[in-house]
PDB file of N, CA and C in Angstrom:
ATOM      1  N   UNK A   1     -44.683  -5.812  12.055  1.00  0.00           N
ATOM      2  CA  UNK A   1     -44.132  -4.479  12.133  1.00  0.00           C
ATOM      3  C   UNK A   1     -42.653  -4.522  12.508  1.00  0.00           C
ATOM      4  N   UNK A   2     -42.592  -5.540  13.180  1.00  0.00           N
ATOM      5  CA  UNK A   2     -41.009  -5.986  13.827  1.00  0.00           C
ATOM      6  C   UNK A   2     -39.967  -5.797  12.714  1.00  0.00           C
ATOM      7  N   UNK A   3     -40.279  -6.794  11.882  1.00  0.00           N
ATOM      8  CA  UNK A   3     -39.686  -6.885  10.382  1.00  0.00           C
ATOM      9  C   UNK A   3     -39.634  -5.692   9.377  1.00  0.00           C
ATOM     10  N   UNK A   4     -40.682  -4.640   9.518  1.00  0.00           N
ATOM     11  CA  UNK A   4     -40.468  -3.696   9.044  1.00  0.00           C
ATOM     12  C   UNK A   4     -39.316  -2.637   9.699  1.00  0.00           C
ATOM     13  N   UNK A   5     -39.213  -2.500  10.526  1.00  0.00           N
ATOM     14  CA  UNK A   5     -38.490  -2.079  11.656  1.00  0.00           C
ATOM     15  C   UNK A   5     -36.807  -2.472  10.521  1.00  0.00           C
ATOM     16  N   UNK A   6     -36.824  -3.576  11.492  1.00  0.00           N
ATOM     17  CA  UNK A   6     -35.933  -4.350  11.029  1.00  0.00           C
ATOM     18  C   UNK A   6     -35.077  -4.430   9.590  1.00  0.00           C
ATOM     19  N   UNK A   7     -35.870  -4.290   8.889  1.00  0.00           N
ATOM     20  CA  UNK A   7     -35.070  -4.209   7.356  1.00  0.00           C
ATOM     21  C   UNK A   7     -35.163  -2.522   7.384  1.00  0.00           C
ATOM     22  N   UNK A   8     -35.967  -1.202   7.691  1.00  0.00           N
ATOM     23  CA  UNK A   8     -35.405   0.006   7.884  1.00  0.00           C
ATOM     24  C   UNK A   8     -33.917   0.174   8.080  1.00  0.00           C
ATOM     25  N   UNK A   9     -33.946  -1.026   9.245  1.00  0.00           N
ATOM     26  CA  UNK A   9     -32.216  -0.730   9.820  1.00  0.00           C
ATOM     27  C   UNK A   9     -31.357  -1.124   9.296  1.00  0.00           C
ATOM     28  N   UNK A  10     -31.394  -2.636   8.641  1.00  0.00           N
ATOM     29  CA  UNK A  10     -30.779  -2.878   8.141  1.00  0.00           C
ATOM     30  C   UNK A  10     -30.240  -2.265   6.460  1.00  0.00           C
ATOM     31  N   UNK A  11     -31.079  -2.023   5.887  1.00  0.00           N
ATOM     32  CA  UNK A  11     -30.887  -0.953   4.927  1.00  0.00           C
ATOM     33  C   UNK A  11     -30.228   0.405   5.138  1.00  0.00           C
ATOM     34  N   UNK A  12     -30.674   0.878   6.337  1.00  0.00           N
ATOM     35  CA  UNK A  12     -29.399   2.031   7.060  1.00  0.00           C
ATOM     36  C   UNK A  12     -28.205   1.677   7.098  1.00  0.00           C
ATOM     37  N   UNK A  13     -27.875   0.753   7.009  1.00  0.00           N
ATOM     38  CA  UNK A  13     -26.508   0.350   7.896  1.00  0.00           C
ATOM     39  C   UNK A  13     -25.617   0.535   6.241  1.00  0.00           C
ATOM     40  N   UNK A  14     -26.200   0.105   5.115  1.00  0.00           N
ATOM     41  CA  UNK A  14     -25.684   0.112   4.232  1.00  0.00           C
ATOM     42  C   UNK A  14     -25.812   1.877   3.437  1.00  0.00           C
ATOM     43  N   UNK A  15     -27.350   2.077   3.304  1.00  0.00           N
ATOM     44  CA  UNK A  15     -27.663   3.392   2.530  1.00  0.00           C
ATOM     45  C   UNK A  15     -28.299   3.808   3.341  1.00  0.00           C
ATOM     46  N   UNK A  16     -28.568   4.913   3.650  1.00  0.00           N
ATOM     47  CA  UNK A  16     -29.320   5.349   4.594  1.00  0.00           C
ATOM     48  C   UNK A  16     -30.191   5.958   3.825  1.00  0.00           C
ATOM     49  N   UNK A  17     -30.042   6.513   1.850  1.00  0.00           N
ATOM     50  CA  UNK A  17     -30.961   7.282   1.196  1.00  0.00           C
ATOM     51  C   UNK A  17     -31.980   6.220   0.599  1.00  0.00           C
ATOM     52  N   UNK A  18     -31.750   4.582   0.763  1.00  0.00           N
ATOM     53  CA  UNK A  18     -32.873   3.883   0.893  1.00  0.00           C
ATOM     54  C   UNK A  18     -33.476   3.782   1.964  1.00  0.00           C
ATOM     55  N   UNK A  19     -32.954   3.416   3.069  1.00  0.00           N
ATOM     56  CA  UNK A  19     -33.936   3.066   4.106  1.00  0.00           C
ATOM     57  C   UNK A  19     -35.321   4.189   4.553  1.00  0.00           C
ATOM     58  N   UNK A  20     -34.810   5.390   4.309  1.00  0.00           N
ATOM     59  CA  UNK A  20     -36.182   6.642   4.434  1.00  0.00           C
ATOM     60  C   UNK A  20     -37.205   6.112   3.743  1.00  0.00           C
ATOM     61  N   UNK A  21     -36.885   6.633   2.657  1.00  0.00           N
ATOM     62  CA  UNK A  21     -37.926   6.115   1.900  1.00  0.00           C
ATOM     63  C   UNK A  21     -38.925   4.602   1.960  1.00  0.00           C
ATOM     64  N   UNK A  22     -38.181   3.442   1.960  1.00  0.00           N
ATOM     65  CA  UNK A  22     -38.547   2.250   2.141  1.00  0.00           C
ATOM     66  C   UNK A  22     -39.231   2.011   3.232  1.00  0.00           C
ATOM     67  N   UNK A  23     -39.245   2.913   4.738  1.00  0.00           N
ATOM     68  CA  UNK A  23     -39.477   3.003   5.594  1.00  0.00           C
ATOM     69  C   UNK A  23     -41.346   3.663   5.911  1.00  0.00           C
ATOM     70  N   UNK A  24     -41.255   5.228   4.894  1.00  0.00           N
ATOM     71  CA  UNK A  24     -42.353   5.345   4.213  1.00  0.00           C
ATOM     72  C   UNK A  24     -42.959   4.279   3.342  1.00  0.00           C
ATOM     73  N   UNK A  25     -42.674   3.543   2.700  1.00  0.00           N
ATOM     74  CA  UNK A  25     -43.480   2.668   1.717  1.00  0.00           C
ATOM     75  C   UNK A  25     -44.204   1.618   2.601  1.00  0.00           C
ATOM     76  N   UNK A  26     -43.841   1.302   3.837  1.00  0.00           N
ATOM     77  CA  UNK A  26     -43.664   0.407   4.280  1.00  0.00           C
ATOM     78  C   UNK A  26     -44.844   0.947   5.733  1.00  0.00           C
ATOM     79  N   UNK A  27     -45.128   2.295   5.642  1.00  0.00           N
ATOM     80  CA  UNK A  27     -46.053   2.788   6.440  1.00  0.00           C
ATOM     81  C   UNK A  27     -45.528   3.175   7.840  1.00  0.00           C
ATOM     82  N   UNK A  28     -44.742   3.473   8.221  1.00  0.00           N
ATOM     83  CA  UNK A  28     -44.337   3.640   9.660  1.00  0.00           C
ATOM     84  C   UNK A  28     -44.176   4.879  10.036  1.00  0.00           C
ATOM     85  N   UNK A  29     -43.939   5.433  11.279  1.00  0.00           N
ATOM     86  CA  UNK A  29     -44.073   6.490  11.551  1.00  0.00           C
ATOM     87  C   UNK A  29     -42.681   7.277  11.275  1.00  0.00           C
ATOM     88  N   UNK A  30     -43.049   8.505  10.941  1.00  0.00           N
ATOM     89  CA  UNK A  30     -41.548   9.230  11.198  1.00  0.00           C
ATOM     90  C   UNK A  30     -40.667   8.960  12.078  1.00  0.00           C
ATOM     91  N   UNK A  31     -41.196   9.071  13.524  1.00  0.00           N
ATOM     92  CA  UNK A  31     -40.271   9.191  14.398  1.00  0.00           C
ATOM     93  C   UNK A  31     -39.205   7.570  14.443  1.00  0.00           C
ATOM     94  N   UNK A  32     -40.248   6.395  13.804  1.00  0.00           N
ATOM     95  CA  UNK A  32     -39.801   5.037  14.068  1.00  0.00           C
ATOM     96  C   UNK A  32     -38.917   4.697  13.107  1.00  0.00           C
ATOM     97  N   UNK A  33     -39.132   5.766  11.947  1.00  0.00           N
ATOM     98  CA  UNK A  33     -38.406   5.743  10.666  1.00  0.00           C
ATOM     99  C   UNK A  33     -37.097   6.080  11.155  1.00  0.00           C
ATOM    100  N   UNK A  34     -36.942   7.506  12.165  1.00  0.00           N
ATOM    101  CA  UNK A  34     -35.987   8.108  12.021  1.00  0.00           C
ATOM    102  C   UNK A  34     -34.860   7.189  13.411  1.00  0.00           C
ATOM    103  N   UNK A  35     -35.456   6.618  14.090  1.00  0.00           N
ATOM    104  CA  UNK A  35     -34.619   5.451  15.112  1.00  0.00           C
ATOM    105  C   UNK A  35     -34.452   4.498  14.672  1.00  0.00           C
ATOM    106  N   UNK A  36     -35.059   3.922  13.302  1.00  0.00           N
ATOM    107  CA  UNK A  36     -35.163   2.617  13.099  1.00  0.00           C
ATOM    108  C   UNK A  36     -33.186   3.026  12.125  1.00  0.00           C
ATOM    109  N   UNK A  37     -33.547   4.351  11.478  1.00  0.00           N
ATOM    110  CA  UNK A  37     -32.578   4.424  10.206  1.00  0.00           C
ATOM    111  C   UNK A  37     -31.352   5.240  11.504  1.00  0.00           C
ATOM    112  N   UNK A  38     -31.105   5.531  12.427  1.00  0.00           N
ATOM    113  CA  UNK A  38     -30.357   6.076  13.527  1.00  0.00           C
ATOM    114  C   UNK A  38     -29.514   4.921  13.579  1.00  0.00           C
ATOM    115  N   UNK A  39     -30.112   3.737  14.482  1.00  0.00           N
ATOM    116  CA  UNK A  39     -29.735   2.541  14.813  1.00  0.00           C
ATOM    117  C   UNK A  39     -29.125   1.674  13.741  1.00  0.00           C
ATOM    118  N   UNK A  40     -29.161   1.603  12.547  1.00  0.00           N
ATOM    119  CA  UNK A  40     -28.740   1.040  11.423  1.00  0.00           C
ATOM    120  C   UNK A  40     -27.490   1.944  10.759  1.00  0.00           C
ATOM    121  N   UNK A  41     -27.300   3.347  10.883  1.00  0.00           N
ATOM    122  CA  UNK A  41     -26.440   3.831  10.693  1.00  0.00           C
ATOM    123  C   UNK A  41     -25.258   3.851  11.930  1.00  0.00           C
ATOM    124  N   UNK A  42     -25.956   3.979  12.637  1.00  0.00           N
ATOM    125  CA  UNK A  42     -24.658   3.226  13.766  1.00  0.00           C
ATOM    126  C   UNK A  42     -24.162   2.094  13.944  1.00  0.00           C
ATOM    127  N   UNK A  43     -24.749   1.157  13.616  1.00  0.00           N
ATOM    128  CA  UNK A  43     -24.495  -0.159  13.058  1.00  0.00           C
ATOM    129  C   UNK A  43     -23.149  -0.278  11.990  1.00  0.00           C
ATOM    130  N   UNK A  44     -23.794   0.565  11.057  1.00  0.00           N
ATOM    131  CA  UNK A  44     -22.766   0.648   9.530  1.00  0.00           C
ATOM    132  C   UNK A  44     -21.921   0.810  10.387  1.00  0.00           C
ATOM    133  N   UNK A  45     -21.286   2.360  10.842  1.00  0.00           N
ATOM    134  CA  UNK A  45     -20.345   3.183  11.376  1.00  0.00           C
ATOM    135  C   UNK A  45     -19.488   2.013  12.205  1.00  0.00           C
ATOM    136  N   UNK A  46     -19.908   1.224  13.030  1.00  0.00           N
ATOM    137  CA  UNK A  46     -19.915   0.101  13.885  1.00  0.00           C
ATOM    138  C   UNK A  46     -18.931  -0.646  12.987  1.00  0.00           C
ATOM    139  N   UNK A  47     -19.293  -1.101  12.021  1.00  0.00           N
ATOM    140  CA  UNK A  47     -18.958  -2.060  11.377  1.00  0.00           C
ATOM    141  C   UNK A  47     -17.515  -1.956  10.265  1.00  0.00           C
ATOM    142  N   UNK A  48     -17.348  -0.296   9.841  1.00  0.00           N
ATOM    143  CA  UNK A  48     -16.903   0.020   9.139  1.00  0.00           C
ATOM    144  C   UNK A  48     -15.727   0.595   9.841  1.00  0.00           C
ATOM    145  N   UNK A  49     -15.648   1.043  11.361  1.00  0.00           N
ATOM    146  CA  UNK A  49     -14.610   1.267  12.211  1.00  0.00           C
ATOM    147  C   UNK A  49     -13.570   0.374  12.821  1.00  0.00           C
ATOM    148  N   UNK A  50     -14.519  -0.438  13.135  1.00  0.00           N
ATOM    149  CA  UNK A  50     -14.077  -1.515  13.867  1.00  0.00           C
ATOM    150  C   UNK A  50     -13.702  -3.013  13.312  1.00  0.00           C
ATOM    151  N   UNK A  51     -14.895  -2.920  12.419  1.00  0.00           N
ATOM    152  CA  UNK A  51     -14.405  -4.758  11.597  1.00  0.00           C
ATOM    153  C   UNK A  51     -13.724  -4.519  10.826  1.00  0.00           C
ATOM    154  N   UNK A  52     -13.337  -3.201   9.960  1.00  0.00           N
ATOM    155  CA  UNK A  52     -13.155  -2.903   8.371  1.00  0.00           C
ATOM    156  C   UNK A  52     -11.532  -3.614   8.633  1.00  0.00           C
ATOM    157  N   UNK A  53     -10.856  -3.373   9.294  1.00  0.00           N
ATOM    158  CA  UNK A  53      -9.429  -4.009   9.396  1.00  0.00           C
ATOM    159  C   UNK A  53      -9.261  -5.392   9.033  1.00  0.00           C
ATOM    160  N   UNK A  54      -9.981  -6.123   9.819  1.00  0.00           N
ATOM    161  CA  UNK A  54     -10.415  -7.747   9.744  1.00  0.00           C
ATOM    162  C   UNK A  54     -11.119  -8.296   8.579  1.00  0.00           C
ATOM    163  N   UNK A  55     -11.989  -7.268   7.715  1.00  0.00           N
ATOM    164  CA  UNK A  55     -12.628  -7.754   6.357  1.00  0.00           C
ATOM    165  C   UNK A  55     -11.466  -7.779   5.284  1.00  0.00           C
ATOM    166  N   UNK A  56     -10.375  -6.395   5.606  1.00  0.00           N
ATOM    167  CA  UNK A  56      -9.633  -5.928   4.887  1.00  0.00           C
ATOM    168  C   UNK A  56      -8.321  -7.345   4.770  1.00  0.00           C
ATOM    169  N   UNK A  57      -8.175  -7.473   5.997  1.00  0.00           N
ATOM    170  CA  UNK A  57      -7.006  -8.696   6.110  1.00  0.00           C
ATOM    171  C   UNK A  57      -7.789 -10.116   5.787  1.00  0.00           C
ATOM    172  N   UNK A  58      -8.818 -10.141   6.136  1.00  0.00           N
ATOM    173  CA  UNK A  58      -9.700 -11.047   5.287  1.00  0.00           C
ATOM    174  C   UNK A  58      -9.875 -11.617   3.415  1.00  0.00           C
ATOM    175  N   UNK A  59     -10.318 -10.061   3.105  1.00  0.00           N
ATOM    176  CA  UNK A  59     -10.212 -10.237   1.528  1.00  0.00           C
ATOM    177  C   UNK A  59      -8.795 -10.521   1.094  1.00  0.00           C
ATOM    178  N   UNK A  60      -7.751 -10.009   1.657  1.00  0.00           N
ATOM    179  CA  UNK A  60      -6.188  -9.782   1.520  1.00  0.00           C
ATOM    180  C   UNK A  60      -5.807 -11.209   0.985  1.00  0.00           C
ATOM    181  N   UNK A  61      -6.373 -12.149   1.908  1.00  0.00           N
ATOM    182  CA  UNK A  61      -5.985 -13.567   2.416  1.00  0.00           C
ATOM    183  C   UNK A  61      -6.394 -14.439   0.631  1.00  0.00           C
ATOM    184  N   UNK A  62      -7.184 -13.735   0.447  1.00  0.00           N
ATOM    185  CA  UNK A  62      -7.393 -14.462  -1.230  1.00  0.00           C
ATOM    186  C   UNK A  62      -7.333 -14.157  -2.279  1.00  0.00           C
ATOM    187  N   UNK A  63      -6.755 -12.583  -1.852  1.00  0.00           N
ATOM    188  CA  UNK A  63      -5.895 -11.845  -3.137  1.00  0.00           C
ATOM    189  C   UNK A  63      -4.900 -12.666  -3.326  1.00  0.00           C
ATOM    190  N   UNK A  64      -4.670 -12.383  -5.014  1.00  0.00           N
ATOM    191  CA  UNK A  64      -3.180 -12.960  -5.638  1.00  0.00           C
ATOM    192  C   UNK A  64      -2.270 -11.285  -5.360  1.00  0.00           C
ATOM    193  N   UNK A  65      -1.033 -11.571  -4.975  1.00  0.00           N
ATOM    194  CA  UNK A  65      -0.226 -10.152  -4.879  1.00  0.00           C
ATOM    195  C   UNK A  65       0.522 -10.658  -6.852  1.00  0.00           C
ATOM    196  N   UNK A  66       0.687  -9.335  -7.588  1.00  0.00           N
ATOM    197  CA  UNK A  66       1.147  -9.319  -8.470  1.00  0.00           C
ATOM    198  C   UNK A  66       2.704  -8.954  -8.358  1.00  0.00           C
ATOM    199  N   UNK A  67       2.759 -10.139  -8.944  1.00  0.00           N
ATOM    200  CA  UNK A  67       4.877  -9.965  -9.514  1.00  0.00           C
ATOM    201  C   UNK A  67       5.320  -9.115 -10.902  1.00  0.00           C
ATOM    202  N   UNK A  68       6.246  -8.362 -10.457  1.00  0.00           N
ATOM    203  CA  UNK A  68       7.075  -7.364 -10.715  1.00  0.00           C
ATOM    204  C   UNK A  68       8.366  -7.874 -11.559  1.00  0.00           C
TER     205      UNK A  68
END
């Protein structure tokens, strides 16, 4: 059940209009659905506030810049 849990959230973090559903398929309760997909969207938010700078200067690093 752990694992079900678990990929709920993690699927939040990305879509949150999969993880509902998948969450139902997967048999769990509403309420576990709706903390499991809470916690995974705060996660995203998490990730997209705070790291997005560092992915951004990251990808940057192996871009070619185009000459003019």
């Amino acid at each position: 059940m752990l694992y079900k849990i678990l990929t709920v959230a993690g699927l939040a973090t990305f879509e949150i209009y999969a993880a509902i559903p998948a969450g139902f398929a997967f048999g769990l309760s509403p309420w576990v659905i709706f903390f499991a997909a809470l916690a995974g969207g705060i996660a995203g938010v998490f990730l997209a506030a705070f790291l997005g700078e560092k992915i951004e200067a990251l990808i940057a690093r192996f871009r070619k810049t185009k000459e003019t």
